[in-house]
Protein backbone atom coordinates (compact mmCIF):
# COMPACT_ATOMS: atom_id res chain seq x y z
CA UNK A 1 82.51 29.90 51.67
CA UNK A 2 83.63 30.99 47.86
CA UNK A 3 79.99 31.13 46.27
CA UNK A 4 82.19 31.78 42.78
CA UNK A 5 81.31 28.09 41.72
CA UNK A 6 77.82 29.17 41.18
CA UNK A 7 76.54 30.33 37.86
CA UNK A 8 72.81 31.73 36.82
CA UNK A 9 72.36 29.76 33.78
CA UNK A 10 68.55 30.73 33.04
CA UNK A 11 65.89 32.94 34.81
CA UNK A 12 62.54 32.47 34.02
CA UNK A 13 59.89 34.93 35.17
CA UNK A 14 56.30 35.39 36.18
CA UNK A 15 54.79 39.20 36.52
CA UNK A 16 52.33 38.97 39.54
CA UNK A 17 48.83 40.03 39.51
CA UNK A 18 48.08 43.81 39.24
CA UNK A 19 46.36 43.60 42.71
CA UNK A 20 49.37 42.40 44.20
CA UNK A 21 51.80 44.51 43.06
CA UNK A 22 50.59 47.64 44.95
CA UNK A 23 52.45 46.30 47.85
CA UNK A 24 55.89 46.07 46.24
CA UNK A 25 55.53 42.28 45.06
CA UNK A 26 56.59 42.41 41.19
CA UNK A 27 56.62 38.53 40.05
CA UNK A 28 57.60 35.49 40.58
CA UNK A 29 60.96 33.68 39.47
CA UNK A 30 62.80 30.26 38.54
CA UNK A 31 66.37 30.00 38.11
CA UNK A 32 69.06 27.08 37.16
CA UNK A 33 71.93 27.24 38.86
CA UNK A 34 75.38 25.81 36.78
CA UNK A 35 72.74 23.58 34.54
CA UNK A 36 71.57 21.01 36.93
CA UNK A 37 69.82 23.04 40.05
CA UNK A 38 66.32 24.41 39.06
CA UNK A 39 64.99 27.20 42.31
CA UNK A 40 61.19 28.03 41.85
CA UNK A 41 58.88 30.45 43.84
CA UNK A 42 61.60 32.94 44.43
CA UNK A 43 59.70 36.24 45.00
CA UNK A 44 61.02 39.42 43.17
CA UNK A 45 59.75 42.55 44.98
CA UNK A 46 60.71 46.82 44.81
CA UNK A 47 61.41 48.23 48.02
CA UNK A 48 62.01 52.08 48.68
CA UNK A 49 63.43 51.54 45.27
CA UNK A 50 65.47 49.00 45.66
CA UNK A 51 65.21 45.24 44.31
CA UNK A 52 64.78 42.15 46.41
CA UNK A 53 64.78 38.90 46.31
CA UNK A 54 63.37 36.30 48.86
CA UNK A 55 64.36 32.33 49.40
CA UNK A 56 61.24 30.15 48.10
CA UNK A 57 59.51 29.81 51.72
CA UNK A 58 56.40 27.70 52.85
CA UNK A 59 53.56 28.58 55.27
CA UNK A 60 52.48 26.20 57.95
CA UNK A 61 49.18 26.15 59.42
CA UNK A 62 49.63 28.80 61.57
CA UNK A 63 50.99 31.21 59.08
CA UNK A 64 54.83 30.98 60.22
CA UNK A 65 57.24 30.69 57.10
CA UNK A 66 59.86 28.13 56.30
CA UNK A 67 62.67 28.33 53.64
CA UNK A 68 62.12 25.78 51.10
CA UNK A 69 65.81 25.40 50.64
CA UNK A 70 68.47 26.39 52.96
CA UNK A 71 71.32 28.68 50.98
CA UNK A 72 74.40 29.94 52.80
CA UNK A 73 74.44 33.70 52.85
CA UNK A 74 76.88 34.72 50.09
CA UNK A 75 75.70 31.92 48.03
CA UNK A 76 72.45 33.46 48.33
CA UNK A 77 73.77 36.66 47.42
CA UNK A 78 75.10 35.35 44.17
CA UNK A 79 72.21 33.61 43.29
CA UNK A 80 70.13 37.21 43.90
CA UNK A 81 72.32 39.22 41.88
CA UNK A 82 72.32 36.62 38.99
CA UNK A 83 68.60 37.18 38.67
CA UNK A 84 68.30 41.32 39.50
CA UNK A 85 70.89 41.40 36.40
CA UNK A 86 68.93 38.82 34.42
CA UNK A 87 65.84 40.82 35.09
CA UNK A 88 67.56 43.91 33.99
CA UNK A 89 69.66 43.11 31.03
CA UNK A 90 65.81 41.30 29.62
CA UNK A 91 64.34 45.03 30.42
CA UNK A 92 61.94 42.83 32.74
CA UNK A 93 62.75 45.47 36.02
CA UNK A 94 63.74 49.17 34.81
C-alpha cells in the first residue's frame, strides 16, 4: 500500500493533566487527514525519549482495548509522523 495519498492537513492538541504525565502520557490529539477525515483521541506519549503515537482505542468492560479505527501499517505511520512534525514545528514537543 502507497500511504503517499495521505496528507496531515491540521493537528489540534490537548496537553494532559500534570498527574498524568509522570507516566510518559503528554496530551491528547485530533488530526484531518487530506480535508475530509477528522481522527480524535489519538494519544501522544515520550518514551525513553522517543515520541509515540497510539490509534484512538476503546475499553470494554473488562478493560481489553479496541482500535477505534483500523489503519494499515504504513498509513499509520504517515499519519504519526504528520503529527510528531506538527507537534514540533508548533514548539508543542521539544
Amino acid at each position: 500500500m502507497n500511504a503517499s495519498f495521505l496528507h496531515v492537513t491540521h493537528v489540534k492538541f490537548k496537553q494532559a493533566p500534570k498527574h498524568l504525565r509522570r507516566g510518559g502520557l503528554i496530551g491528547f490529539a485530533s488530526v484531518e487527514l487530506n480535508g475530509i477525515l477528522r481522527l480524535n483521541g489519538i494519544v501522544v506519549r515520550e518514551v525513553h525519549g522517543e515520541f509515540m503515537v497510539e490509534r484512538p482505542v476503546r475499553r470494554d468492560r473488562r478493560g481489553q482495548r479496541h482500535d477505534v479505527v483500523e489503519v494499515a501499517p504504513e498509513a499509520w505511520s504517515t499519519i504519526a509522523s504528520g503529527i510528531i512534525f506538527w507537534l514540533q514545528a508548533t514548539q508543542v514537543l521539544r
